[in-house]
Protein backbone atom coordinates (compact mmCIF):
# COMPACT_ATOMS: atom_id res chain seq x y z
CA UNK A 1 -32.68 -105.55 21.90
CA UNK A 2 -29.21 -105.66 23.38
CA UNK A 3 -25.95 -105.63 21.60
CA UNK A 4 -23.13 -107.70 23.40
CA UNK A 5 -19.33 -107.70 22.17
CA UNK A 6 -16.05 -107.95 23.52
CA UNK A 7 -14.02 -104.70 25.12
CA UNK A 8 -11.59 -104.69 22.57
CA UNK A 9 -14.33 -104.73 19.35
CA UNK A 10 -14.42 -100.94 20.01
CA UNK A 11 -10.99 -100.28 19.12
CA UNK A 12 -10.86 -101.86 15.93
CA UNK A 13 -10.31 -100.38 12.84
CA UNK A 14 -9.69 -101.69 9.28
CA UNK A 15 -6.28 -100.51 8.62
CA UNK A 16 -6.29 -100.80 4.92
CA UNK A 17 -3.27 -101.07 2.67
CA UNK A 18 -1.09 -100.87 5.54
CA UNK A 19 -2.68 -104.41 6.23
CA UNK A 20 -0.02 -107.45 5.66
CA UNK A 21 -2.78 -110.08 4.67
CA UNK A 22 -5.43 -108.08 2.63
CA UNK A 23 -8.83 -109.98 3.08
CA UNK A 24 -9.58 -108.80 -0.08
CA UNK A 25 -8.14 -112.17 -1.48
CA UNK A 26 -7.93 -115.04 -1.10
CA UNK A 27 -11.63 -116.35 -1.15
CA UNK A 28 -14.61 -116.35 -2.82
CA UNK A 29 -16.70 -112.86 -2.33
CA UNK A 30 -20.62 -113.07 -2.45
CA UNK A 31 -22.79 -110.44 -3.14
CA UNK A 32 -26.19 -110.23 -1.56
CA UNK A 33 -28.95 -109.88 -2.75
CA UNK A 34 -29.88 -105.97 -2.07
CA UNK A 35 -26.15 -104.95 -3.20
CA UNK A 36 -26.67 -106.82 -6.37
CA UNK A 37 -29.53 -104.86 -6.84
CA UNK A 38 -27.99 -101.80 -6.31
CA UNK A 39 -24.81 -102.47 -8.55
CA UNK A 40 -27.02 -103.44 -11.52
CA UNK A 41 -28.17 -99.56 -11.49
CA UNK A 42 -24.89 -97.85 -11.40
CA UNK A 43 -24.68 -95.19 -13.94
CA UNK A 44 -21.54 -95.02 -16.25
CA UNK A 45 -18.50 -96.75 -17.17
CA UNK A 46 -17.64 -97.79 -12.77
CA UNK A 47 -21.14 -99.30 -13.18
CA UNK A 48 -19.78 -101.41 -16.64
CA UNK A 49 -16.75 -102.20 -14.90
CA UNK A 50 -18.76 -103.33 -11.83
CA UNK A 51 -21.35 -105.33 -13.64
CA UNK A 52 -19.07 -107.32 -15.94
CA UNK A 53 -17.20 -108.25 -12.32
CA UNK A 54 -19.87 -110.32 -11.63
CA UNK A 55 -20.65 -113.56 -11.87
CA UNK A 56 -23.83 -116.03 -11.04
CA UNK A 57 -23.05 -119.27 -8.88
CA UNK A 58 -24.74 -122.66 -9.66
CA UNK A 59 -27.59 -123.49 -6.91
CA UNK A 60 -30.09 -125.69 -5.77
CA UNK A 61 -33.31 -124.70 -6.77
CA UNK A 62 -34.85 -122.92 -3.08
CA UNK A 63 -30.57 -122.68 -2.18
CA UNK A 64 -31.61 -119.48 0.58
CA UNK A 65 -27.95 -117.80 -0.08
CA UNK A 66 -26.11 -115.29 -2.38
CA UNK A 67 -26.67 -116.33 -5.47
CA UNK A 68 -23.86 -113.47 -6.84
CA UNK A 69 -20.37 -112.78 -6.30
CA UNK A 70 -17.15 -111.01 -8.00
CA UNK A 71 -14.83 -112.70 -10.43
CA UNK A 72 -11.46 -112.65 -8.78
CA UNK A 73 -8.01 -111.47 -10.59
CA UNK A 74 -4.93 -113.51 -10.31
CA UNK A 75 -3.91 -114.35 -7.05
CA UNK A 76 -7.96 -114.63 -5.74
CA UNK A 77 -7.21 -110.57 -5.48
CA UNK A 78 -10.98 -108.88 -5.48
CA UNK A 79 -11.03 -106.93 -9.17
CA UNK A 80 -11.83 -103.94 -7.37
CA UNK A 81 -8.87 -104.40 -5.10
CA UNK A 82 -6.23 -101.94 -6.59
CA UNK A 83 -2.47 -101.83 -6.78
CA UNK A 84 -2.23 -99.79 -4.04
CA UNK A 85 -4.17 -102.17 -2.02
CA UNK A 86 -7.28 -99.62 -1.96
CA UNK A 87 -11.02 -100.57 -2.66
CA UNK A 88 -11.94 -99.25 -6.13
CA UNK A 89 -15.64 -99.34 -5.33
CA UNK A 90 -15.02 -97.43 -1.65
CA UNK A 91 -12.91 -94.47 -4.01
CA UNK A 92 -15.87 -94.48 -6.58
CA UNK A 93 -18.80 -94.61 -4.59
CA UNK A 94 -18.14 -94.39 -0.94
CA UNK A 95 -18.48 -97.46 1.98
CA UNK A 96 -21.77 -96.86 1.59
CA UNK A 97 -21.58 -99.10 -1.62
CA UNK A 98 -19.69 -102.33 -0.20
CA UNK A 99 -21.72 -105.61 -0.13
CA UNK A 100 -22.37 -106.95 2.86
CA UNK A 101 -19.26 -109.40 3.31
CA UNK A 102 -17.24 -106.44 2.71
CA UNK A 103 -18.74 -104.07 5.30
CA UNK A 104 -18.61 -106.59 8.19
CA UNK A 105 -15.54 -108.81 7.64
CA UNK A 106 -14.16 -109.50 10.17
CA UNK A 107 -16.40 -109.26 12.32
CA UNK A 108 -19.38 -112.44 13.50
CA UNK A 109 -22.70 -111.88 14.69
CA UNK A 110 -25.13 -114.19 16.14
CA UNK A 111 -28.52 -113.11 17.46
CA UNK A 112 -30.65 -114.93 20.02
CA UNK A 113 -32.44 -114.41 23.04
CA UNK A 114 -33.71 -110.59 21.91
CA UNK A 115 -29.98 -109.79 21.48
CA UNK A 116 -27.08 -109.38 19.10
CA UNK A 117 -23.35 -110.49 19.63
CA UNK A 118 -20.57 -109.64 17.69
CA UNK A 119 -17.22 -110.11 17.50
CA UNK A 120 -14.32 -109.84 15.55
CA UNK A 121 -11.99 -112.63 14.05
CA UNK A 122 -8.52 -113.37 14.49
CA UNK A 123 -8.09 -114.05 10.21
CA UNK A 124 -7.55 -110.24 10.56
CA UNK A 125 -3.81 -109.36 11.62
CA UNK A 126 -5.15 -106.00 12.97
CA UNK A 127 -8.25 -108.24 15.05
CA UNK A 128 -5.64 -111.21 16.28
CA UNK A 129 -3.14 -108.02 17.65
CA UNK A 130 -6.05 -106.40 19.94
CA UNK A 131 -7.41 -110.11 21.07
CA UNK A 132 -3.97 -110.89 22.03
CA UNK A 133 -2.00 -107.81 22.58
CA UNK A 134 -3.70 -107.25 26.21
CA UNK A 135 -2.76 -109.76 29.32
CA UNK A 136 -5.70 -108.36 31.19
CA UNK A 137 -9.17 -109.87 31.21
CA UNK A 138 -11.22 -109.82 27.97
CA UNK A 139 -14.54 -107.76 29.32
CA UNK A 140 -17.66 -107.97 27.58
CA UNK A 141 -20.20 -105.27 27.01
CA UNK A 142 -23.75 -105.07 26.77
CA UNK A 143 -25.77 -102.46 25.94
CA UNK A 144 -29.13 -101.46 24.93
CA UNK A 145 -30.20 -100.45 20.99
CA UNK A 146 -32.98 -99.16 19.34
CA UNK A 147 -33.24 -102.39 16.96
CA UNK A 148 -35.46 -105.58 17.18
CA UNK A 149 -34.76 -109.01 15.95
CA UNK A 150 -35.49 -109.64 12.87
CA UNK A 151 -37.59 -112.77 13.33
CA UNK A 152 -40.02 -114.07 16.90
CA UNK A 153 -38.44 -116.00 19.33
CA UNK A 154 -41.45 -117.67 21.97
CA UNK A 155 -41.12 -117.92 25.13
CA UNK A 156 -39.72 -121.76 25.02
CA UNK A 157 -36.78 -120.29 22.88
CA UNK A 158 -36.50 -117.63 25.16
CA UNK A 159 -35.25 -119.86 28.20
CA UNK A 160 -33.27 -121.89 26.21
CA UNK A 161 -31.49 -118.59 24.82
CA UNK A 162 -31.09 -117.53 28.40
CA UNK A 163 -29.92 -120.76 29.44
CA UNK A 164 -26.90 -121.39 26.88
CA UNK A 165 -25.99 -117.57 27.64
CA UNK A 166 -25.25 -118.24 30.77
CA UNK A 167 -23.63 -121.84 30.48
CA UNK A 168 -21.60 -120.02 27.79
CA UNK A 169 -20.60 -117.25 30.22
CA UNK A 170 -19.55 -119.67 32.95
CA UNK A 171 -17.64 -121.56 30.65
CA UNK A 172 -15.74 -118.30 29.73
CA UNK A 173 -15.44 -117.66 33.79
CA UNK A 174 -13.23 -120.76 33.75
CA UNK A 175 -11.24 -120.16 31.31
CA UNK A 176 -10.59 -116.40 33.23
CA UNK A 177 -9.70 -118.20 36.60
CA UNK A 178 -6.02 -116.76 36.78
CA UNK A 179 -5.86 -118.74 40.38
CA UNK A 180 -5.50 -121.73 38.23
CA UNK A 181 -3.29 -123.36 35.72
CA UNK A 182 -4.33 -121.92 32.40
CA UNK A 183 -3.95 -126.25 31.24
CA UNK A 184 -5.67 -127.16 34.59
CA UNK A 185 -8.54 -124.45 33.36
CA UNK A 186 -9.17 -125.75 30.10
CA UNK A 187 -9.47 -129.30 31.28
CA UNK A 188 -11.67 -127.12 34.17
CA UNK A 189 -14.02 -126.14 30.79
CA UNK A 190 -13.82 -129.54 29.12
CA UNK A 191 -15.84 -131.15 32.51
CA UNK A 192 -17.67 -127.92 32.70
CA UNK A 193 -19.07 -128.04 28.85
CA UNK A 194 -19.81 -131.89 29.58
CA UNK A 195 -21.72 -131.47 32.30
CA UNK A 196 -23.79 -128.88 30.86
CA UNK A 197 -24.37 -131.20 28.01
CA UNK A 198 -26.02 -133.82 30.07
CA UNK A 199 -28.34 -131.43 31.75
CA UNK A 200 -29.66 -130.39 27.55
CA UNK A 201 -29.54 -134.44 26.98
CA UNK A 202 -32.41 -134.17 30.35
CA UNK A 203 -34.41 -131.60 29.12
CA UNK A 204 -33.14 -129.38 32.15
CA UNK A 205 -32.31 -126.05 30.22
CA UNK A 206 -33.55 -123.26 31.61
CA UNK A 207 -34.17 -124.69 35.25
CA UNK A 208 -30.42 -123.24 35.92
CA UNK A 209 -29.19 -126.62 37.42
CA UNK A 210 -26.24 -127.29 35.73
CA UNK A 211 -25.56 -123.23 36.74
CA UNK A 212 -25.13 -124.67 40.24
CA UNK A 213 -21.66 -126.56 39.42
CA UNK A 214 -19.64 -123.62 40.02
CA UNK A 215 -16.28 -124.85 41.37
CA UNK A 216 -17.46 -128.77 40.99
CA UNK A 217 -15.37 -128.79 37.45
CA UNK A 218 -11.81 -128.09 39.27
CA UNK A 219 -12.54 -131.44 41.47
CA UNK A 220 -10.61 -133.80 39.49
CA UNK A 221 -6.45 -132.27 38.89
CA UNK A 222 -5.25 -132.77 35.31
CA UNK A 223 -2.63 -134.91 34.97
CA UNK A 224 0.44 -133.88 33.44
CA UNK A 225 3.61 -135.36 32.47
CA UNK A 226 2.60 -137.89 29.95
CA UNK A 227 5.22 -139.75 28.11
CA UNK A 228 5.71 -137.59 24.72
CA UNK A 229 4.76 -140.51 22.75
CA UNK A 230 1.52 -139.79 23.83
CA UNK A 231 1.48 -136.51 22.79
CA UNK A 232 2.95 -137.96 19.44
CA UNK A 233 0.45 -140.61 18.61
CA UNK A 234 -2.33 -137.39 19.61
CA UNK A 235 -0.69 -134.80 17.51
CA UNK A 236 -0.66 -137.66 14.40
CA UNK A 237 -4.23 -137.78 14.88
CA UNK A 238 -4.70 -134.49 14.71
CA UNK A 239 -3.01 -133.91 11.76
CA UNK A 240 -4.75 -136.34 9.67
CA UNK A 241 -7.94 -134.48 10.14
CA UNK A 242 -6.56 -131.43 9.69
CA UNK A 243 -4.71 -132.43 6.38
CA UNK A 244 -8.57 -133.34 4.83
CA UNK A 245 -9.66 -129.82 4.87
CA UNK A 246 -10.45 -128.28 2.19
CA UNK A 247 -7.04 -126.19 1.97
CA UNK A 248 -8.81 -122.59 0.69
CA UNK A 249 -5.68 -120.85 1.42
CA UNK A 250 -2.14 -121.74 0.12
CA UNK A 251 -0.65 -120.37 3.72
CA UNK A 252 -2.92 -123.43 5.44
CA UNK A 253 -1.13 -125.86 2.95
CA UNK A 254 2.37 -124.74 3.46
CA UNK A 255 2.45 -124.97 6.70
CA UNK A 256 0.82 -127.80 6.87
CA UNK A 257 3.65 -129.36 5.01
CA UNK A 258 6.15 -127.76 7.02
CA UNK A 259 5.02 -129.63 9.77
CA UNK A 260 4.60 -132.59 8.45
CA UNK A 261 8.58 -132.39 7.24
CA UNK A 262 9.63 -131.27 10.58
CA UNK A 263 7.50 -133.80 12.75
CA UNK A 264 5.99 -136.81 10.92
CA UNK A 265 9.69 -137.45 9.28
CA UNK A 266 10.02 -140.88 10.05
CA UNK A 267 13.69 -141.14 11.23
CA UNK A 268 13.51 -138.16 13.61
CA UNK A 269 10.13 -136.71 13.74
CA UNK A 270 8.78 -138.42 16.85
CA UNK A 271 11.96 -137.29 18.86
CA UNK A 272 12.01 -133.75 17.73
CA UNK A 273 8.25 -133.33 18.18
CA UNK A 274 8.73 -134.38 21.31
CA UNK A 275 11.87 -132.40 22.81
CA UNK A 276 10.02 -129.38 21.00
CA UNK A 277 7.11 -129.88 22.59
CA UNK A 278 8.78 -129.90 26.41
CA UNK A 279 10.64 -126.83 25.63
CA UNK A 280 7.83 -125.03 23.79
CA UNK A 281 5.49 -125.51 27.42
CA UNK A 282 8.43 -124.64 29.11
CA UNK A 283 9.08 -121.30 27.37
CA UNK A 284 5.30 -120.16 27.40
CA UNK A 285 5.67 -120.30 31.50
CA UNK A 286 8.91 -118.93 31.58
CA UNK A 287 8.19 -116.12 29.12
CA UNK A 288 4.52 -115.67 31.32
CA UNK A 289 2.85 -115.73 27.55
CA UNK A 290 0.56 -118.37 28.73
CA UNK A 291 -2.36 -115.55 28.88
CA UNK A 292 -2.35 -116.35 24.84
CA UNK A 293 -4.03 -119.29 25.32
CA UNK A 294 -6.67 -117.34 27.56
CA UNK A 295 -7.43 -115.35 25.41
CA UNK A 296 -7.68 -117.82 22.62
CA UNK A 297 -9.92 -119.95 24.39
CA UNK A 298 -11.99 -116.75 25.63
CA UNK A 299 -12.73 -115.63 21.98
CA UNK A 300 -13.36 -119.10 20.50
CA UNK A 301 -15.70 -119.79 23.84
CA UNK A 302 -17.49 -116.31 23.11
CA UNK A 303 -18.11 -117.27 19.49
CA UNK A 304 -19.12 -120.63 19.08
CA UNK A 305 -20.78 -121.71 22.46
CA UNK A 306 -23.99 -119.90 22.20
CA UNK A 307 -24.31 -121.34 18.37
CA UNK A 308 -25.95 -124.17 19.79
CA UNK A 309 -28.55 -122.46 20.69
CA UNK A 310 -30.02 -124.20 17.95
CA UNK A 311 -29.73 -128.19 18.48
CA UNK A 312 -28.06 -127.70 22.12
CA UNK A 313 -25.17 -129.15 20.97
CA UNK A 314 -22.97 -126.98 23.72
CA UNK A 315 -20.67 -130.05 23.95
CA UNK A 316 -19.78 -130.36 20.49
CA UNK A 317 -19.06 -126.52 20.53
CA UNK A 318 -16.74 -126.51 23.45
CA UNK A 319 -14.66 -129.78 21.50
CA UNK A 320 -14.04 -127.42 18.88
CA UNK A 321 -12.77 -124.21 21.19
CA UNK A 322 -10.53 -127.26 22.76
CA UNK A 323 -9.68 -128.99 19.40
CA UNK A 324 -8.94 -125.75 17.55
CA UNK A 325 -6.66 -124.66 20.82
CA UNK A 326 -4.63 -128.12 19.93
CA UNK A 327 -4.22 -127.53 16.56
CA UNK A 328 -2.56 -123.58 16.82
CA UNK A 329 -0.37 -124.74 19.83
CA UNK A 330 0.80 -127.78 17.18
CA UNK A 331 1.56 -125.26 14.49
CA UNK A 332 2.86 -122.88 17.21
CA UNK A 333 5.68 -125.44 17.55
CA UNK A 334 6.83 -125.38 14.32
CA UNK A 335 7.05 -121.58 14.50
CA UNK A 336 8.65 -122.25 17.57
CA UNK A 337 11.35 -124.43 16.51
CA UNK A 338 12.21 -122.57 13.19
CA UNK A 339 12.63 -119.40 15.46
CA UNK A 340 15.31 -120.93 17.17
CA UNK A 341 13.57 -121.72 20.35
CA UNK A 342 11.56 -118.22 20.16
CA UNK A 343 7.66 -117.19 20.10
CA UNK A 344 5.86 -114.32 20.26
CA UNK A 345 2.98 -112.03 20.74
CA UNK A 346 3.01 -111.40 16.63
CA UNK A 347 3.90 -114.85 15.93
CA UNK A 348 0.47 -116.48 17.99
CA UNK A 349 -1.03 -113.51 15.89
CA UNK A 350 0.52 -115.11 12.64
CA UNK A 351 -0.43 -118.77 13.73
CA UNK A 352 -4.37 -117.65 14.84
CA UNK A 353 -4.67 -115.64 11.73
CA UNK A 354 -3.94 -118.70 9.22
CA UNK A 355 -6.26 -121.31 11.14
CA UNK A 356 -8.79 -118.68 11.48
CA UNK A 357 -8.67 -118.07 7.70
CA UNK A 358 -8.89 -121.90 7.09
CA UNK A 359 -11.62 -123.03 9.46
CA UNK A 360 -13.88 -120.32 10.80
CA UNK A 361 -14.77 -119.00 7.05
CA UNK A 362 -15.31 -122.67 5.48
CA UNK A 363 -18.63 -123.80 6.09
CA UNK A 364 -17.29 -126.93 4.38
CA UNK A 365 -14.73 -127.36 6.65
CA UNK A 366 -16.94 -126.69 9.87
CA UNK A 367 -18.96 -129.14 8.92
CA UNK A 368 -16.16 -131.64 8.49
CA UNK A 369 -14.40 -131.01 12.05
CA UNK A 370 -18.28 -131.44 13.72
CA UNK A 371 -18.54 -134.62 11.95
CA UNK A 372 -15.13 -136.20 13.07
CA UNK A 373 -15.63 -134.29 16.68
CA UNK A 374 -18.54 -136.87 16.67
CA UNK A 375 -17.52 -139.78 15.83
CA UNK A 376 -13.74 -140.37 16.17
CA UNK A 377 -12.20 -141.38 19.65
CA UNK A 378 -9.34 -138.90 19.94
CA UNK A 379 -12.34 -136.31 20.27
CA UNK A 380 -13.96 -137.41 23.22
CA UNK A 381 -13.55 -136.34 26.89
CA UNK A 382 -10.68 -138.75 28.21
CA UNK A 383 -8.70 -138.39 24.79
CA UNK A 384 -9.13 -134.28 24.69
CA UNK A 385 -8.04 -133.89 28.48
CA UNK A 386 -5.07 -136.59 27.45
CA UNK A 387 -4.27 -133.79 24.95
CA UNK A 388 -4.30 -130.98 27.00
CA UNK A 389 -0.64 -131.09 28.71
C-alpha cells in the first residue's frame, strides 16, 4: 500500500515537558481494546496503580468503540502525567506500553484507495510551528510500504478513491496558486469544491470530468470591498454557531468571551469589529504573512477532503476548510487588537492550536458544524464567498 503525508510530518517530534499545552489534559483518554488487555496483566504495584486508573464508559449495547479509558486528576491532567510533565507509564514500561491515542496524537490517518495518509494536527504547539513556520509550498510524499489495508476495497470503491484523491489534490493546487490572491484563491476552491460536487450528485466520479476544470474556477473575480456591516452581520452568524459547541476546553470558552466583549458590545462592537477588521487585512499584506492562510487551508484541504470518500460529500468538506478558515481569522482579530495592532507567526500558532483542540477532536462538535453547514444560509456558496474578503 502507499503511505502519503505532508513534507513537514517527518520533522516532527513530541517535545515533551518542554511542551506549553501538554495534550496530556484536557480531554477524555480512551483505551483500546488490546492496551486494556495488556494493562490488566501488569505485574506489581505500576500494574495496581495502572489498573485502579481505569475506568469503564456507559455504551450502547454493539457501541464498536473503546469501551475503557483513564480517570483524570484535577485539571483533566492524565494520572500518569507527572509533575514534571513526564509520562509515568513511558518511565515504567517504555513507549512500547502507551495506548493507542497516546502513541499517535497528534497525528490523523485516513486510509482509502490501497493507501494510508497521515498527518499531523495543529492542537499541538510543536505541529502548528512546522505547518506554519515555512512560507514555501507544503509538499506531499508518497511512498511505498510493506503493509496492506486492513479491510477489501472493490473495484467500484477503487475509482471513487481515485477520483476524490485527485479532486482533493486539485483543490489543494488552488489553494498553492501564489500567482493569485491568496482571498481570490480560496473563493478559486469554493467554485472548484462546488463543481466537483455536482459531477458526484451525476454519478460522474471516476470518469475524471470535473478534473478537466483546471483554470475554469478563477473565471469569476471575487469581489472585495464590502461595506463592514456585512462582514458584521457574517461574523454574528458565525459566532452563534460557534458559541453552541460543546466548549471541551476552558481556552475555547475564554476566548470566546473575549470576543464577544470586544465585538458583539452593543455600543461599540460593530465599529471596532469593523476598523479591526480593515487594519487586520491590511497588516497580513503588509507584513507578507498572508502564506498563513495557505497553509491553513492546505492542511485542513489535505485532511478532510478525501473523508468523503465515504458519502461523496466533497462539498460539505471543503465548507468546513472555508468555515473553519473564518472562524481563526475572527479570533485572529481579537489577538490582533489586544496586541496593539500586532500578529504573528506564534500567535496564528496560538489561535490554530485552540480551534484545533475544540473542533477537530469532538466528534460531537463535527457533527454539529456538518449539520448547520447544511442547512443554514450563511453556509452556502454566495454567503461563504460574501465572507471571504
Amino acid at each position: 500500500m502507499k503511505l502519503r503525508y505532508p513534507d513537514y510530518y517527518k520533522d516532527f517530534s513530541c517535545i515533551a515537558d518542554r511542551c506549553e499545552d501538554t495534550c496530556c489534559a484536557g480531554w477524555e483518554i480512551d483505551i483500546d481494546d488490546n492496551s486494556y488487555e495488556y494493562y490488566m496483566e501488569v505485574p506489581g504495584a505500576f500494574g495496581e496503580r495502572i489498573r485502579n486508573s481505569i475506568k469503564e464508559y456507559q455504551t450502547d449495547e454493539g457501541d464498536v468503540y473503546e469501551c475503557h479509558g483513564f480517570l483524570l486528576a484535577d485539571g483533566k491532567r492524565c494520572p500518569f502525567l507527572n509533575e514534571s510533565n513526564l509520562c509515568d507509564i513511558i518511565l515504567e514500561l517504555g513507549e512500547d506500553a502507551l495506548c493507542d491515542v497516546c502513541t499517535y496524537t497528534p497525528r490523523n490517518f485516513l486510509e482509502y484507495g490501497n493507501a494510508r495518509e497521515i498527518s499531523i494536527s495543529p492542537s499541538c504547539a510543536e505541529a502548528g510551528r512546522l505547518i506554519f513556520s515555512s512560507r514555501e509550498k507544503v509538499r506531499f510524499t508518497e511512498q511505498e510500504i510493506p503493509e496492506e489495508l486492513g479491510f477489501a476495497e472493490g473495484e467500484e470503491e477503487l475509482k471513487i478513491a481515485a477520483a476524490v484523491k485527485e479532486a482533493r489534490d486539485r483543490a489543494i493546487a488552488i489553494l498553492q496558486d501564489r500567482e493569485t490572491d491568496i482571498y481570490q484563491r480560496i473563493y478559486n476552491f469554493l467554485y472548484y469544491a462546488q463543481e466537483v460536487q455536482s459531477c458526484f450528485n451525476r454519478n460522474e466520479a471516476g470518469q475524471n470530468l470535473f478534473l478537466q476544470m483546471k483554470g475554469e474556477a478563477g473565471e469569476k473575480a471575487l469581489c472585495s470591498g464590502k461595506e463592514t456591516s456585512a462582514h458584521f452581520t457574517y461574523f454574528q452568524k458565525r459566532m452563534k454557531s460557534f458559541q453552541e459547541l460543546d466548549c471541551i476546553n476552558d481556552e475555547w470558552g475564554c476566548f470566546l468571551e473575549r470576543m464577544e466583549l470586544l465585538f458583539l458590545e452593543e455600543t461599540g462592537g460593530q465599529k471596532r469589529y469593523g476598523d479591526t477588521f480593515k487594519r487586520f487585512i491590511a497588516y497580513m499584506r503588509e507584513k507578507d504573512l498572508e502564506y498563513l492562510w495557505e497553509q491553513f487551508m492546505v492542511y485542513y484541504a489535505f485532511l478532510f477532503l478525501a473523508r468523503c470518500v465515504d458519502g461523496l460529500n466533497f462539498w460539505g468538506k471543503a465548507q468546513f476548510c472555508v468555515c473553519s478558515f473564518l472562524m481563526v481569522r475572527d479570533m485572529a482579530l481579537e489577538r490582533f487588537y489586544q496586541n496593539g495592532e500586532s500578529f504573528t507567526v506564534e500567535d496564528c500558532v496560538d489561535i490554530a492550536r485552540i480551534y484545533a483542540k475544540e473542533v477537530e477532536h469532538s466528534q460531537e462538535n463535527l457533527e454539529f458544524l456538518e449539520e448547520e453547514f447544511l442547512f443554514e444560509e450563511i453556509y452556502q456558496f454566495k454567503a461563504l464567498c460574501a465572507q471571504i474578503i
